[in-house]
PDB file of N, CA and C in Angstrom:
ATOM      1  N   UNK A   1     -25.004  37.042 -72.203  1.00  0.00           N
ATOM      2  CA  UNK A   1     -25.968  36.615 -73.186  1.00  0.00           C
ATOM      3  C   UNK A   1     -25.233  36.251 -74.467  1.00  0.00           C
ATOM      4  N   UNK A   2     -25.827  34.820 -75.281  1.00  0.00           N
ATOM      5  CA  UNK A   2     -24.932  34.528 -76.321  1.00  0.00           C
ATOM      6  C   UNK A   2     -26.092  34.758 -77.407  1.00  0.00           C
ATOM      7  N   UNK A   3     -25.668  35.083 -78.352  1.00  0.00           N
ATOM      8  CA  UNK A   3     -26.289  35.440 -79.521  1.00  0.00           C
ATOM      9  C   UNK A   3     -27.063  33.908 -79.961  1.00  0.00           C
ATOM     10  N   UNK A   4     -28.265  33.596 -80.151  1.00  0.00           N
ATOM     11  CA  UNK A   4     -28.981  32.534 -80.508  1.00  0.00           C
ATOM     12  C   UNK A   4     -28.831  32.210 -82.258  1.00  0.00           C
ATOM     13  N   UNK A   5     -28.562  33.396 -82.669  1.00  0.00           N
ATOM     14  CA  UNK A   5     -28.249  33.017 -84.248  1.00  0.00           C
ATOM     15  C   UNK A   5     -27.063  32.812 -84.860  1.00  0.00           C
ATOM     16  N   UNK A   6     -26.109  33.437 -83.927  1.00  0.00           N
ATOM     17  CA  UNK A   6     -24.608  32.870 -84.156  1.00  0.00           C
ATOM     18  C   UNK A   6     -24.495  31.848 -83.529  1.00  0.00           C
ATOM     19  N   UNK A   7     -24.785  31.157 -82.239  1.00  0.00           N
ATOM     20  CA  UNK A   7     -24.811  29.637 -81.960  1.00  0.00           C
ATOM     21  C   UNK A   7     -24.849  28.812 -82.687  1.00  0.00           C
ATOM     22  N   UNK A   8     -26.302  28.809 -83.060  1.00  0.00           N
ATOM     23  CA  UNK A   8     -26.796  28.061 -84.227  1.00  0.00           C
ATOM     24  C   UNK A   8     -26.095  27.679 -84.905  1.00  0.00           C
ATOM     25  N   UNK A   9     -25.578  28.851 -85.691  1.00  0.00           N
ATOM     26  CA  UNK A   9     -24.823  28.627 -87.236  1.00  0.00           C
ATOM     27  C   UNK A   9     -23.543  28.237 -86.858  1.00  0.00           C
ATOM     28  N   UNK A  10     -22.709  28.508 -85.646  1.00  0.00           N
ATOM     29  CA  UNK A  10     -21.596  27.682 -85.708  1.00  0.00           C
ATOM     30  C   UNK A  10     -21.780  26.579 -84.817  1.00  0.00           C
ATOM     31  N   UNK A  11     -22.772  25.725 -84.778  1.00  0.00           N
ATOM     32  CA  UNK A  11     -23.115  24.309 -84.222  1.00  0.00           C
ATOM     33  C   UNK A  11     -22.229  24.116 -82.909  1.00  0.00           C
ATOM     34  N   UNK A  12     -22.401  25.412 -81.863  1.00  0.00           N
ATOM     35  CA  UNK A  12     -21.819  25.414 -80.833  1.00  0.00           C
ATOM     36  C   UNK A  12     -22.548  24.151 -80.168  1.00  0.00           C
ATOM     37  N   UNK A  13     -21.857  23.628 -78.621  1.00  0.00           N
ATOM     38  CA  UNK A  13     -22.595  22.814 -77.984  1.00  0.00           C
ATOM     39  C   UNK A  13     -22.600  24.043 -76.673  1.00  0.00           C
ATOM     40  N   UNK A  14     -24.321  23.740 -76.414  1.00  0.00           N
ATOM     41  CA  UNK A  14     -24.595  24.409 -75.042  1.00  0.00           C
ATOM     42  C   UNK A  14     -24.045  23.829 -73.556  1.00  0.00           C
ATOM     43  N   UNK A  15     -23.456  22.406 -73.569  1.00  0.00           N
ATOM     44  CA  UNK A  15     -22.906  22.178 -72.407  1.00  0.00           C
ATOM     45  C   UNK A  15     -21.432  22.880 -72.505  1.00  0.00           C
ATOM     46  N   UNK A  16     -20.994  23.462 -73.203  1.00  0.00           N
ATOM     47  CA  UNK A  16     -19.938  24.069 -73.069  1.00  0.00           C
ATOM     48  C   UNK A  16     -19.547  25.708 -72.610  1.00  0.00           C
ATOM     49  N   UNK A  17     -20.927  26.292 -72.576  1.00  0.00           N
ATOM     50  CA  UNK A  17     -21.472  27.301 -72.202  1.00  0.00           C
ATOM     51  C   UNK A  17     -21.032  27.793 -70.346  1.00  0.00           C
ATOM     52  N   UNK A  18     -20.573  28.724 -70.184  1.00  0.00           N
ATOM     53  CA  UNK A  18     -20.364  28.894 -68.784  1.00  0.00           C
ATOM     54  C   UNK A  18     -21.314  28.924 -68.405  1.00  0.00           C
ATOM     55  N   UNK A  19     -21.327  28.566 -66.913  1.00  0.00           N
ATOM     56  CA  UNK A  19     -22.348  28.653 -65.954  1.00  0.00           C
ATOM     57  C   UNK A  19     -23.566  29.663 -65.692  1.00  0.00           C
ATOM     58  N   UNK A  20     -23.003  30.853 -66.192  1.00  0.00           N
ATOM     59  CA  UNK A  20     -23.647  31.892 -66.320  1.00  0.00           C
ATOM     60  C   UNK A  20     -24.349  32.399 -67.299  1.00  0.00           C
ATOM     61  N   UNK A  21     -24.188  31.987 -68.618  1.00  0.00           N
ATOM     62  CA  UNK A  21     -24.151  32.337 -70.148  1.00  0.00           C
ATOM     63  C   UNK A  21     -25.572  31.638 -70.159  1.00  0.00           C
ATOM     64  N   UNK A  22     -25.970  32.727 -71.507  1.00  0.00           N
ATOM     65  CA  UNK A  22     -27.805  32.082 -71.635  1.00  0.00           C
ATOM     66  C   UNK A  22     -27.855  32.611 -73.290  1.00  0.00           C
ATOM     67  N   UNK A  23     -28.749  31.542 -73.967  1.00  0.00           N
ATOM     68  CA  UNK A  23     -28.655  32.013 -75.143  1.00  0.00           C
ATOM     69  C   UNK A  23     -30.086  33.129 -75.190  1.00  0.00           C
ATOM     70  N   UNK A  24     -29.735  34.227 -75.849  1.00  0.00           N
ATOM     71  CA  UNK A  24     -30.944  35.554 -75.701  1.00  0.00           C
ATOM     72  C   UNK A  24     -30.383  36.183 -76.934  1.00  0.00           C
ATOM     73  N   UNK A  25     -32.076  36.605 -77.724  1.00  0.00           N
ATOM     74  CA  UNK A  25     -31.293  37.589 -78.241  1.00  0.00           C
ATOM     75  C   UNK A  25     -31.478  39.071 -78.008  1.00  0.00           C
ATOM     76  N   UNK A  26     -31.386  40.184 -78.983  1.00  0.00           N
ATOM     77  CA  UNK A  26     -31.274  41.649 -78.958  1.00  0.00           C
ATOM     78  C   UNK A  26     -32.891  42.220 -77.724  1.00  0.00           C
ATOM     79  N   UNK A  27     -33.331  41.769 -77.977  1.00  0.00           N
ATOM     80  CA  UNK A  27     -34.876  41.861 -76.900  1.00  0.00           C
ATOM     81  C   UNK A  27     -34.631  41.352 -75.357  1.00  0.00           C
ATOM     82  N   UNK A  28     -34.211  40.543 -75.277  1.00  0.00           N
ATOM     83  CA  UNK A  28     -33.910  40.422 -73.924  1.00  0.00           C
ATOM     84  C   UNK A  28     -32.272  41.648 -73.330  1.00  0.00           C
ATOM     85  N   UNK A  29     -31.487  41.600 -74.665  1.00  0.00           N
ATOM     86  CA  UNK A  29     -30.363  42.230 -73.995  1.00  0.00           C
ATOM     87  C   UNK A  29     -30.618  44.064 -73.554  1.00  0.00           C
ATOM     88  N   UNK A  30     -31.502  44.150 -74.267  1.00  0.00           N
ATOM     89  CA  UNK A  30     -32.184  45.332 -74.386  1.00  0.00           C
ATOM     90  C   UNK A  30     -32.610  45.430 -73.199  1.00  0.00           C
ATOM     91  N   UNK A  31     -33.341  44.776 -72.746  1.00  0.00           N
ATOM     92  CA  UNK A  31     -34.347  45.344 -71.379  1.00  0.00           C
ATOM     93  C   UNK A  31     -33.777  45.099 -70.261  1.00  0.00           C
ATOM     94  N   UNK A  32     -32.439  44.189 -70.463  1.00  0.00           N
ATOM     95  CA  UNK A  32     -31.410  43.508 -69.550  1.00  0.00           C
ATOM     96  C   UNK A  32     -30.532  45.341 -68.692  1.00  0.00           C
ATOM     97  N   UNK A  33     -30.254  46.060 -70.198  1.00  0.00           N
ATOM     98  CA  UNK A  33     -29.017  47.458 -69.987  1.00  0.00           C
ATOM     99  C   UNK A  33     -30.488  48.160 -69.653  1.00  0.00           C
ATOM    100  N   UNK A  34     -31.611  48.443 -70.019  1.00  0.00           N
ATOM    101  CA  UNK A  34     -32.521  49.637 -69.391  1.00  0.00           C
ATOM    102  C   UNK A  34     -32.242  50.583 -69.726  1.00  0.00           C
ATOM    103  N   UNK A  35     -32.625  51.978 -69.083  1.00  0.00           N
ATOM    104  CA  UNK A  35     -31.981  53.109 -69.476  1.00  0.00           C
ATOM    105  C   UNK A  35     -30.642  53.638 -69.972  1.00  0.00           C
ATOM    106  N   UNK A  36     -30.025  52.779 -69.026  1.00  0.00           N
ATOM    107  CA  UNK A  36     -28.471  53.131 -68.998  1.00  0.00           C
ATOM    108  C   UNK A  36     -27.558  52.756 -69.856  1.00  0.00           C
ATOM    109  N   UNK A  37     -26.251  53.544 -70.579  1.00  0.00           N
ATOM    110  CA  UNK A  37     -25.725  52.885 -71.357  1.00  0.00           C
ATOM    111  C   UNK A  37     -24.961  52.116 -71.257  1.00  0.00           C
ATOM    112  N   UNK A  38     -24.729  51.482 -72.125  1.00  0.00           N
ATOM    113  CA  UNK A  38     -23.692  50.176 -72.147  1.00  0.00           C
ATOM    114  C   UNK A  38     -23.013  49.956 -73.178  1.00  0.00           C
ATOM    115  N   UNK A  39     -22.026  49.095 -73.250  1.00  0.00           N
ATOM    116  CA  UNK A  39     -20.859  48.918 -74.253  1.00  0.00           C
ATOM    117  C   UNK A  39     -21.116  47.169 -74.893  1.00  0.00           C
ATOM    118  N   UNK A  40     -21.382  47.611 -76.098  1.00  0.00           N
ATOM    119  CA  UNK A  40     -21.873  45.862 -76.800  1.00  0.00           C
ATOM    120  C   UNK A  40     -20.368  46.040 -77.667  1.00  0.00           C
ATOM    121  N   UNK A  41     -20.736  44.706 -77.883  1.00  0.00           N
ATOM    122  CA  UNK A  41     -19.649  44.143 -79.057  1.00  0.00           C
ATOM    123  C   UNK A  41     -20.363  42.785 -79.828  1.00  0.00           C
ATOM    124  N   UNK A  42     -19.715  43.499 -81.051  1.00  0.00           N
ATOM    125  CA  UNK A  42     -20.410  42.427 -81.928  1.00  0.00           C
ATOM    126  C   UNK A  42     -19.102  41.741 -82.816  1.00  0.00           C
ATOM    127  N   UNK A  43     -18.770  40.849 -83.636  1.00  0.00           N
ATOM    128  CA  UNK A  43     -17.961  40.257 -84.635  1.00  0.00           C
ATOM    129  C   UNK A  43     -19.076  40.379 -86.305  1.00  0.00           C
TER     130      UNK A  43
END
């Protein structure tokens, strides 16, 4: 998942995006990990 507000602001292009990669933000990544924990990283 790529951050939709850091995209934005650095005028990424989405065809450059891996195959897999989706722009989402904190609400989807959230319900994505569920109970369980997980390891984020932010800049």
């Amino acid at each position: 998942m790529v951050c939709p507000i850091c995209f934005e602001a650095k005028h990424l292009d989405k065809d450059a995006l891996v195959s897999n990669a989706e722009l989402a933000g904190t609400v989807p990544m959230w319900k994505w990990i569920g109970d369980e924990g997980a390891v984020t990283f932010s800049y």
